[in-house]
C-alpha atoms as a PDB file:
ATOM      1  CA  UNK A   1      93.528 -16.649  25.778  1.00  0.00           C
ATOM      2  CA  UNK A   2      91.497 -15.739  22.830  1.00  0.00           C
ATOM      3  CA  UNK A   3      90.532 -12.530  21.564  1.00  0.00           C
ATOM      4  CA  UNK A   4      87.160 -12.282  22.956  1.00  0.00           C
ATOM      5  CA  UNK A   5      88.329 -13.135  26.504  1.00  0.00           C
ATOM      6  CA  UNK A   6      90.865 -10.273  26.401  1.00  0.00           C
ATOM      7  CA  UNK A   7      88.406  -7.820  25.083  1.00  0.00           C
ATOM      8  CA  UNK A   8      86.328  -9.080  28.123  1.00  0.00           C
ATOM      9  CA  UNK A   9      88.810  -8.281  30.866  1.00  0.00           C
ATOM     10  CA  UNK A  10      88.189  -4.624  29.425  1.00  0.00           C
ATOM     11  CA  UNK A  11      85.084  -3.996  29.886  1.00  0.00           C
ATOM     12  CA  UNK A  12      85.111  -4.784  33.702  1.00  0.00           C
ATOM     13  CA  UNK A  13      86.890  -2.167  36.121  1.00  0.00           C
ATOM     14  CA  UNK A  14      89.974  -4.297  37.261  1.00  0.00           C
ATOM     15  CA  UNK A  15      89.244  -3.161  41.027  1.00  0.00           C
ATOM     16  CA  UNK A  16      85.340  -3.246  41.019  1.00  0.00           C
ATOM     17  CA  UNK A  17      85.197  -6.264  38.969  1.00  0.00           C
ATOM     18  CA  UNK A  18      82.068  -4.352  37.454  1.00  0.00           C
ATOM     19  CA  UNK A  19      81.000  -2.028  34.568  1.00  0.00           C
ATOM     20  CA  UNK A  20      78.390   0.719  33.484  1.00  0.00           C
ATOM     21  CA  UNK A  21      77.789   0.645  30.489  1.00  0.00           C
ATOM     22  CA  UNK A  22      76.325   4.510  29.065  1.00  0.00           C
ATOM     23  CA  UNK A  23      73.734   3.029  26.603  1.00  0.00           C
ATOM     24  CA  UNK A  24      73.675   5.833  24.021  1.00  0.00           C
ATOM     25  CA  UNK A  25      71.618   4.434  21.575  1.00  0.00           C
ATOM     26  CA  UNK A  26      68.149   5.457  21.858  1.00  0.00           C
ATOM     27  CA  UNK A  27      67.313   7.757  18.958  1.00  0.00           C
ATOM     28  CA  UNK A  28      66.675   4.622  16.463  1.00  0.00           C
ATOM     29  CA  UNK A  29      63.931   3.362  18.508  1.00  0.00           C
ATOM     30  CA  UNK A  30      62.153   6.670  20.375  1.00  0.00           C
ATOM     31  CA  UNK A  31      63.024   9.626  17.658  1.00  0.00           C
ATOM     32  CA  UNK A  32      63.883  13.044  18.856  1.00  0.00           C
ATOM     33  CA  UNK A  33      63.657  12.802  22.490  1.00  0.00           C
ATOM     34  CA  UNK A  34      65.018  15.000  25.214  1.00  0.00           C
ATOM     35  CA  UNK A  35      68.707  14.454  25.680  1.00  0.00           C
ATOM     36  CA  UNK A  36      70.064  13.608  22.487  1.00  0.00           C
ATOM     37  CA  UNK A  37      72.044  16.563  21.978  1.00  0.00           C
ATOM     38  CA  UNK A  38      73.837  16.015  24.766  1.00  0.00           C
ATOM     39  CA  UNK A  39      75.438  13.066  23.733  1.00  0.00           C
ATOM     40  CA  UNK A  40      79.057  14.821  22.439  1.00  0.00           C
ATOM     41  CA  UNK A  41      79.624  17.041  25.790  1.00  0.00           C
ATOM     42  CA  UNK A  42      78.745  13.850  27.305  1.00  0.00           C
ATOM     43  CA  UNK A  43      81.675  11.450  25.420  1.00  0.00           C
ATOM     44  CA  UNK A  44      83.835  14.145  25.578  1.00  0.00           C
ATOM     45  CA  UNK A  45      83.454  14.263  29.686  1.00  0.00           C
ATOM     46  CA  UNK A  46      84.014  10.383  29.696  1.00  0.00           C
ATOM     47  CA  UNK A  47      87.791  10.440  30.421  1.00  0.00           C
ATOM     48  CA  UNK A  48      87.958   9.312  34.246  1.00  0.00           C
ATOM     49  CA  UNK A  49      84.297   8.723  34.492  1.00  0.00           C
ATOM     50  CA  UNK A  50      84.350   5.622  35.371  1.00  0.00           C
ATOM     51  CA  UNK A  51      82.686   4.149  32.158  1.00  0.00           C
ATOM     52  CA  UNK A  52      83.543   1.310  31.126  1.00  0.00           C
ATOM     53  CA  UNK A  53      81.737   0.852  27.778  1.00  0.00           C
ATOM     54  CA  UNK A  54      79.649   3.433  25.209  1.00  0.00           C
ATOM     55  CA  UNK A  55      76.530   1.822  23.359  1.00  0.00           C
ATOM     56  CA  UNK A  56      76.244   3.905  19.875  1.00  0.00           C
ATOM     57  CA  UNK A  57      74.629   3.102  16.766  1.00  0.00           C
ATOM     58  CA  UNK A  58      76.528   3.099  13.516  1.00  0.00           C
ATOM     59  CA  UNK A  59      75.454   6.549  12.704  1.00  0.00           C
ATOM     60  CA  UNK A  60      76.764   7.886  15.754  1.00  0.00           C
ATOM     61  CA  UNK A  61      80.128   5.714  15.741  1.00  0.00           C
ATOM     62  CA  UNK A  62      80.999   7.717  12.401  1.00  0.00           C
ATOM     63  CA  UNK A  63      80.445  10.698  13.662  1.00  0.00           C
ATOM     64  CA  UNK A  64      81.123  10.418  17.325  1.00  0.00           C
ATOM     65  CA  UNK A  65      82.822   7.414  18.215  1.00  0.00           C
ATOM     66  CA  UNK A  66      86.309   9.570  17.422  1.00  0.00           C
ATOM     67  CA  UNK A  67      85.338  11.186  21.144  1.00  0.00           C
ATOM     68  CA  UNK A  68      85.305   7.686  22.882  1.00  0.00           C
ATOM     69  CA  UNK A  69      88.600   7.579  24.598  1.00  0.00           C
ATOM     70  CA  UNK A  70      90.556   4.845  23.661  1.00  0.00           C
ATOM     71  CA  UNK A  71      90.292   2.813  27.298  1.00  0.00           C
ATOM     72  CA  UNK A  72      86.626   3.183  27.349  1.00  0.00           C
ATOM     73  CA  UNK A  73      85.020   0.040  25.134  1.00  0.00           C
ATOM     74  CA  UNK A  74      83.308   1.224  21.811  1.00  0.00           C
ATOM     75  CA  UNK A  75      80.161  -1.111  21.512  1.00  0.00           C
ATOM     76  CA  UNK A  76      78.324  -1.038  18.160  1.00  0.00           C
ATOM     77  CA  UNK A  77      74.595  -1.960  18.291  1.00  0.00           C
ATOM     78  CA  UNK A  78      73.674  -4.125  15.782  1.00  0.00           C
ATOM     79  CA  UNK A  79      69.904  -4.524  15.902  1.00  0.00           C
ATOM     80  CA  UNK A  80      66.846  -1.605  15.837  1.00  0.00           C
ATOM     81  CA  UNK A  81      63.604  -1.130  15.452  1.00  0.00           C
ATOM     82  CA  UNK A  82      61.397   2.285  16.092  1.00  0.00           C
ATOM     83  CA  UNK A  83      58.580   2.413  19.025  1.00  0.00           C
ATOM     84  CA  UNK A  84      56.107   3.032  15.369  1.00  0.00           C
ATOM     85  CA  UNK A  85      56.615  -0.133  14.114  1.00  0.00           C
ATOM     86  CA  UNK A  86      53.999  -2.701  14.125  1.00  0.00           C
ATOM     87  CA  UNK A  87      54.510  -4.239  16.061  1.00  0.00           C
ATOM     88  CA  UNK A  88      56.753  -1.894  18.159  1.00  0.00           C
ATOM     89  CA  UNK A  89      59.015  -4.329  20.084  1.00  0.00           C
ATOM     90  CA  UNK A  90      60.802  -5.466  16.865  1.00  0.00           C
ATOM     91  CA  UNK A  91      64.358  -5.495  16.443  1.00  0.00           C
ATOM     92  CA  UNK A  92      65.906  -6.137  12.768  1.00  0.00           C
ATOM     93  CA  UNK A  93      69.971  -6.120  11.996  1.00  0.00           C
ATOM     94  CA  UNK A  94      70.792  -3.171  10.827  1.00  0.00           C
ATOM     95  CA  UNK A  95      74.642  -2.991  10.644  1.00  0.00           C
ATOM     96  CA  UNK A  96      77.389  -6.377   9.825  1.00  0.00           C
ATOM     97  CA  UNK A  97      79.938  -7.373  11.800  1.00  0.00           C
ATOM     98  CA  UNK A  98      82.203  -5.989   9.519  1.00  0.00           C
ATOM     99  CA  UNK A  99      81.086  -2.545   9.757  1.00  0.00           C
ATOM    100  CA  UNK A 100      80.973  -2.524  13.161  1.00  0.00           C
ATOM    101  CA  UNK A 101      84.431  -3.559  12.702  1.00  0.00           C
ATOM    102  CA  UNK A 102      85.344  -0.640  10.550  1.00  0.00           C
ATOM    103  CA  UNK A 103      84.118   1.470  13.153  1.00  0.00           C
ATOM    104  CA  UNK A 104      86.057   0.375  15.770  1.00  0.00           C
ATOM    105  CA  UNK A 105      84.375  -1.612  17.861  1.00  0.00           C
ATOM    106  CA  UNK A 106      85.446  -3.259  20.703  1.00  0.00           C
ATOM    107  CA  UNK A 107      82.058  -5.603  21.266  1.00  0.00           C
ATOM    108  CA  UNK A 108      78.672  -5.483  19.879  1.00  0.00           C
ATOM    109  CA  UNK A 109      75.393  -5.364  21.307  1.00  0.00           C
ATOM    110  CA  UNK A 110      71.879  -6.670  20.538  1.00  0.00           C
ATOM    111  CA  UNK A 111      68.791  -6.068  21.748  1.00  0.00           C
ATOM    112  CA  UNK A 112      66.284  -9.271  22.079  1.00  0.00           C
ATOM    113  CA  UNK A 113      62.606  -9.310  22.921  1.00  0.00           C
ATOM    114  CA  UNK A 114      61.213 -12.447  23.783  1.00  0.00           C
ATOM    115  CA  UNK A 115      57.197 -13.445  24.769  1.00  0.00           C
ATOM    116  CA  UNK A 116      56.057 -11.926  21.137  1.00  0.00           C
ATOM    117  CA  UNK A 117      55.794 -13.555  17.968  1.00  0.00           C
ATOM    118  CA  UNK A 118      58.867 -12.245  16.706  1.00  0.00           C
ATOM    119  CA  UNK A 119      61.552 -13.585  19.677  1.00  0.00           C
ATOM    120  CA  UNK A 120      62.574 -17.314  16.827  1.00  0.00           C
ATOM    121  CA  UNK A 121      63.218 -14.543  14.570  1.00  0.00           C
ATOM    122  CA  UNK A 122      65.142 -12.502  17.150  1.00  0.00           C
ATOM    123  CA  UNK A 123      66.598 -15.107  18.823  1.00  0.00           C
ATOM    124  CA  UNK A 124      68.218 -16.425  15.785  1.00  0.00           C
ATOM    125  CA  UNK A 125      69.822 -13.362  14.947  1.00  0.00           C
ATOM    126  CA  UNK A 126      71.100 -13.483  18.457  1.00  0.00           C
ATOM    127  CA  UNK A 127      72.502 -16.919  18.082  1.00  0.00           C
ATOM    128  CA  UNK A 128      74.230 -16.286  14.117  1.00  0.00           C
ATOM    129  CA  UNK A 129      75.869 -12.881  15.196  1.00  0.00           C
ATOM    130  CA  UNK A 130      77.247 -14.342  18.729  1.00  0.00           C
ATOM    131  CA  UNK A 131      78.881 -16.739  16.847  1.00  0.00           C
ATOM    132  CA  UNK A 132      80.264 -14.235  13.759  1.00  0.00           C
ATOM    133  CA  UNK A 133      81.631 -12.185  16.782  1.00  0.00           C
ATOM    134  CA  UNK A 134      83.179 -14.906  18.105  1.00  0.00           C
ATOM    135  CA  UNK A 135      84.756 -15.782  15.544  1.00  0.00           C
ATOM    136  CA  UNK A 136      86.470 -12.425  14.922  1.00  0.00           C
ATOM    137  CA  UNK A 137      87.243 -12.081  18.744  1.00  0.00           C
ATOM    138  CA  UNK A 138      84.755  -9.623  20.012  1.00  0.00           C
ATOM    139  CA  UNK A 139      82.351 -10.109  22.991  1.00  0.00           C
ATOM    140  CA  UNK A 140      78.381  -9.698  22.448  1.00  0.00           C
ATOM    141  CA  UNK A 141      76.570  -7.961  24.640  1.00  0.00           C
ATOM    142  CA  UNK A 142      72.334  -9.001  24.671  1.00  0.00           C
ATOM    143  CA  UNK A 143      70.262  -7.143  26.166  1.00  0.00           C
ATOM    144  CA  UNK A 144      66.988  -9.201  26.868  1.00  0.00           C
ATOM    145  CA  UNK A 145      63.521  -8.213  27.613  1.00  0.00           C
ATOM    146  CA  UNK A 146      59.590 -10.148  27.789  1.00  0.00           C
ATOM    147  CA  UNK A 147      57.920  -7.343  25.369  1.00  0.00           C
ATOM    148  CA  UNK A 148      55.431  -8.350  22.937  1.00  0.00           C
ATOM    149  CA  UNK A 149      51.957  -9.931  22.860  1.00  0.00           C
ATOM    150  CA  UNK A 150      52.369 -12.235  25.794  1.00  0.00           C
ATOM    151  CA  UNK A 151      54.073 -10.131  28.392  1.00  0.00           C
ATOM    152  CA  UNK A 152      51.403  -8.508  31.060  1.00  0.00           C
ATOM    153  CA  UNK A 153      54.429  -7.439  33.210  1.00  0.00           C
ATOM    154  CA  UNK A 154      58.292  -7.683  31.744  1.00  0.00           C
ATOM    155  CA  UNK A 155      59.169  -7.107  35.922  1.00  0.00           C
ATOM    156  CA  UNK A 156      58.104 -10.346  36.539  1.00  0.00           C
ATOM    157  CA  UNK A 157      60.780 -12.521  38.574  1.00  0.00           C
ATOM    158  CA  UNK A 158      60.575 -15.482  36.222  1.00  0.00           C
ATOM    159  CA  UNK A 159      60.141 -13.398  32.969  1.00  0.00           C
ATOM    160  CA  UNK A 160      63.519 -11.392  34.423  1.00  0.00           C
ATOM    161  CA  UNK A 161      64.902 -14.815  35.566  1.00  0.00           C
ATOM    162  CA  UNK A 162      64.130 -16.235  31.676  1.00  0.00           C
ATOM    163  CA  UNK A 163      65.532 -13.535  30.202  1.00  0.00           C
ATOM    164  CA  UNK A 164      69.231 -14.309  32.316  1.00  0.00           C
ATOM    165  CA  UNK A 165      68.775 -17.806  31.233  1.00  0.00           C
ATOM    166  CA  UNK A 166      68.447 -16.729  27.082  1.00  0.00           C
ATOM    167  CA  UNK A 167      71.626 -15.273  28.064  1.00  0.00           C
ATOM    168  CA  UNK A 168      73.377 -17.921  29.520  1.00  0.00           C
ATOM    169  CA  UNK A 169      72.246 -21.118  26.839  1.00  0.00           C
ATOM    170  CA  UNK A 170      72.644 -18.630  23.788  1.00  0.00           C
ATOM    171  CA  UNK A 171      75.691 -17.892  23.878  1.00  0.00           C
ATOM    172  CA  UNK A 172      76.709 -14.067  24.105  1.00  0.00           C
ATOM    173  CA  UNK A 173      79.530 -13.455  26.846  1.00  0.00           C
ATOM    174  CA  UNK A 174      77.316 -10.417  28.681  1.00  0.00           C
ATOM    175  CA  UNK A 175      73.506 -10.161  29.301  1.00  0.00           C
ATOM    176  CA  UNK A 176      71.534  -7.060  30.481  1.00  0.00           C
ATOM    177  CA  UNK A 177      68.302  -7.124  32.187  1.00  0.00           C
ATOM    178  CA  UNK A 178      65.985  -5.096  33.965  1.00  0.00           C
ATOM    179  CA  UNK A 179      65.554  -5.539  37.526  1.00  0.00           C
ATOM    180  CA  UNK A 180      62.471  -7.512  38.920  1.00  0.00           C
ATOM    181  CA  UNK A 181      62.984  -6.369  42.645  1.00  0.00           C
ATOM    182  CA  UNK A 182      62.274  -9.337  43.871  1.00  0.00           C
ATOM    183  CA  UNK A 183      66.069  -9.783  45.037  1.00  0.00           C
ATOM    184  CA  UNK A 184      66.157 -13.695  45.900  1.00  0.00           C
ATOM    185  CA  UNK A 185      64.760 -14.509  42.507  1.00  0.00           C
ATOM    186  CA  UNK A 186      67.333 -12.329  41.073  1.00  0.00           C
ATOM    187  CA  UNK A 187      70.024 -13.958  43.115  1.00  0.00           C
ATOM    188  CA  UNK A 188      68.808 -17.230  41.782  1.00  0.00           C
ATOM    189  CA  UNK A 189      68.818 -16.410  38.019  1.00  0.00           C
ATOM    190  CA  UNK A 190      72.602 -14.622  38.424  1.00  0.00           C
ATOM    191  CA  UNK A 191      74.139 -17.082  40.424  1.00  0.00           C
ATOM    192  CA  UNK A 192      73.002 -20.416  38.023  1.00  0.00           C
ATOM    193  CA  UNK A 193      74.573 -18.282  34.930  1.00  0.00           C
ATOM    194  CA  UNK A 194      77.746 -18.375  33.534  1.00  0.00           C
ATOM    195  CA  UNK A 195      78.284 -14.792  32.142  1.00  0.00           C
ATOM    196  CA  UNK A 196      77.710 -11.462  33.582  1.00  0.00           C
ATOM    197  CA  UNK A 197      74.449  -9.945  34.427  1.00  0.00           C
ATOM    198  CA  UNK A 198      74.183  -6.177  34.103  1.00  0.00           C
ATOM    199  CA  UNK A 199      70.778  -4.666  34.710  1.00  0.00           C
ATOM    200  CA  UNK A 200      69.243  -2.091  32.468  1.00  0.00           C
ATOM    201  CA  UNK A 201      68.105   1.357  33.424  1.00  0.00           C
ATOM    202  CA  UNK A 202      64.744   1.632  32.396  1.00  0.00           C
ATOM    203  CA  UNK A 203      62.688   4.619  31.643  1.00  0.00           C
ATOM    204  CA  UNK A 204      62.249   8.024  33.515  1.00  0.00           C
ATOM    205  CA  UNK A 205      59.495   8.936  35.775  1.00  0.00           C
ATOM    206  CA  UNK A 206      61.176   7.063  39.011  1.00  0.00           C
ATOM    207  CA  UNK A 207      63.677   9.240  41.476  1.00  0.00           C
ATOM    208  CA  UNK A 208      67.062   9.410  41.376  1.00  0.00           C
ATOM    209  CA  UNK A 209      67.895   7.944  44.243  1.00  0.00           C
ATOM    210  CA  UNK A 210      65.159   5.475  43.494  1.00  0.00           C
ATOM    211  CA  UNK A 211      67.004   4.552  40.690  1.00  0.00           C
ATOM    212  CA  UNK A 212      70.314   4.742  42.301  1.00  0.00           C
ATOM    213  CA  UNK A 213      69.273   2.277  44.868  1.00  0.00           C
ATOM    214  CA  UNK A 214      67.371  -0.300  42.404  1.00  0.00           C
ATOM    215  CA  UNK A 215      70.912  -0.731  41.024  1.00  0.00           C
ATOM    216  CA  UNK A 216      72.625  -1.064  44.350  1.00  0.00           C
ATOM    217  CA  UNK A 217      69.856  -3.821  45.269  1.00  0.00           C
ATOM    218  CA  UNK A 218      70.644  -5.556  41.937  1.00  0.00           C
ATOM    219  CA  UNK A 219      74.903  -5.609  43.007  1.00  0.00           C
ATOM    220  CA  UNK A 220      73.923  -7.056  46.002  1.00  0.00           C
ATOM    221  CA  UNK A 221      71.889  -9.924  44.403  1.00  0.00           C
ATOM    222  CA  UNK A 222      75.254 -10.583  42.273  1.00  0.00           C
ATOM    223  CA  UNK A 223      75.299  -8.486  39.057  1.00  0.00           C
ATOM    224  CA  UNK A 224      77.802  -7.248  37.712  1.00  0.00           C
ATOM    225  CA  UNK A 225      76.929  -3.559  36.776  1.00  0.00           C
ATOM    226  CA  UNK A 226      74.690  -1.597  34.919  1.00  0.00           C
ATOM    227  CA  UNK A 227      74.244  -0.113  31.511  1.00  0.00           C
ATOM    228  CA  UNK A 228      72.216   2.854  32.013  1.00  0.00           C
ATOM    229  CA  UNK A 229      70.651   5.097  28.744  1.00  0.00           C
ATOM    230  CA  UNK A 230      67.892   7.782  29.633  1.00  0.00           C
ATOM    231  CA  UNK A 231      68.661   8.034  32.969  1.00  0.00           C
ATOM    232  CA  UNK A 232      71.622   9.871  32.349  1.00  0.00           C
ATOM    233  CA  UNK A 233      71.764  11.534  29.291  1.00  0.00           C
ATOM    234  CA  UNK A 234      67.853  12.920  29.850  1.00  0.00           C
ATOM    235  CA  UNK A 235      68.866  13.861  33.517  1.00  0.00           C
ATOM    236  CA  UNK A 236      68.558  17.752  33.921  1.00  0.00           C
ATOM    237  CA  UNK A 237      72.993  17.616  34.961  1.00  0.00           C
ATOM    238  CA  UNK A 238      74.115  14.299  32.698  1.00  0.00           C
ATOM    239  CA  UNK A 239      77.648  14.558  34.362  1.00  0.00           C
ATOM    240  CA  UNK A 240      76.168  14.446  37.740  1.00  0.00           C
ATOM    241  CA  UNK A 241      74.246  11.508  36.998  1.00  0.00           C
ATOM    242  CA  UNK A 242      77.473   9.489  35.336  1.00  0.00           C
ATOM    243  CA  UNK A 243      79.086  10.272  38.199  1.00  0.00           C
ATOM    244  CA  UNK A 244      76.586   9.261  40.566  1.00  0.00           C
ATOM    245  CA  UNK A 245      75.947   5.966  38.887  1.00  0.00           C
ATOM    246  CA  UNK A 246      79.752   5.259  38.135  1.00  0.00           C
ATOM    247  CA  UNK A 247      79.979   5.447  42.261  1.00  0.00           C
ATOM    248  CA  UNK A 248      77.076   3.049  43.101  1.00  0.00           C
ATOM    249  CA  UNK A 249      78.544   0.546  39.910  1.00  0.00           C
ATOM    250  CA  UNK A 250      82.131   0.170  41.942  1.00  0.00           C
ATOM    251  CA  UNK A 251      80.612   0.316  45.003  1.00  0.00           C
ATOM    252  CA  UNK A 252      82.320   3.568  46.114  1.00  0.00           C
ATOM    253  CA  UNK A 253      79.825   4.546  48.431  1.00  0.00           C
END
């Protein structure tokens, strides 16, 4: 067994079989928004959360990471862009391998965008790094998305069913998506790819419980977890929230 295989088997709960992932990474891209400085009292409540795996960028690592327990998975994201840019779905590398390394991470994430004039350009990126990892034994986490020029609706069953499939011929051992709702497509799509399929949060503005159950619909169509940002460190009780999404992710309810 190599070293990205064994770094695998820890970021899935060995009775679930599934993760969340606490994407914490959001600042690059949106600025100053509500939530941010919650982010230590939220590491430091991590112990027995049922996290699996913290998204940070380097920035954060430095000066946070030391408050990632040492059985929850440190994931460095590599890529950013900022929701200013022109155009605003852009994603450029902005840390190595090898810093990421120095930081202590246990896998790396990037963030893709495809249906935009930028996704050869992104999806290159995608394909050098996955194999850099690789080759120093650490698993790559993609998160996918249709955003750009030629996306009306980045819900769509075969956009979200395209994006699984980058995921599965490029190369990177997890892929996160957002949910289409249309379940049997999604079922499709997971069960013809190879690696796991976590779905992403998405933005505010839906309930709770609406959220809550997307991401039970998703596990039932096969997925493997979630990896869930705004909706729990903007939530008005953050801990709550973990805890609410840690119990729907191993199926505790």
């Amino acid at each position: 067994m190599n070293g990205t295989n064994r770094r695998m088997k820890r970021i899935f709960d060995r009775e679930s079989g599934n993760a969340l992932i606490l994407a914490l990474d959001h600042g690059a891209n949106e600025g100053m928004i509500d939530g941010l400085g919650a982010i230590p009292s939220i590491l430091e409540a991590l112990p027995a959360s049922g996290v699996q795996g913290v998204i940070l960028n380097k920035g954060l690592a430095r000066h946070y990471g030391a408050l990632v327990p040492t059985d929850v998975n440190l994931i460095i994201q590599l890529n950013a862009g900022t929701r200013h840019g022109s155009p605003s779905y852009n994603k450029n590398i902005v840390c190595s391998m090898h810093e990421a390394l120095r930081l202590g991470a246990d896998a790396v994430s990037l963030h893709v965008n495809i249906g935009n004039e930028l996704e050869d350009r992104m999806l290159v990126d995608l394909g050098e790094l996955t194999d850099e990892a690789h080759q120093l034994g650490i698993p790559v986490l993609a998160t996918v998305f249709a955003r750009g020029s030629q996306i009306i609706n980045e819900h769509d069953p075969a956009l979200v069913a395209h994006c699984i499939r980058i995921g599965a011929e490029l190369g990177p051992d997890i892929v996160a998506v957002p949910y289409s709702s249309n379940s049997e497509a999604f079922a499709k799509a997971v069960t013809a790819c190879p690696i796991p399929v976590l779905i992403t949060g998405g933005p505010l503005g839906q309930s709770m419980e609406g959220a809550l159950n997307i991401t039970l619909d998703a596990l039932n169509s096969g997925c493997r977890g979630c990896c869930i940002g705004r909706n729990i460190f903007q939530n008005e009780d953050p801990l709550k929230s973990m805890a609410q999404f840690s119990e729907i992710a191993h199926q505790k309810r």
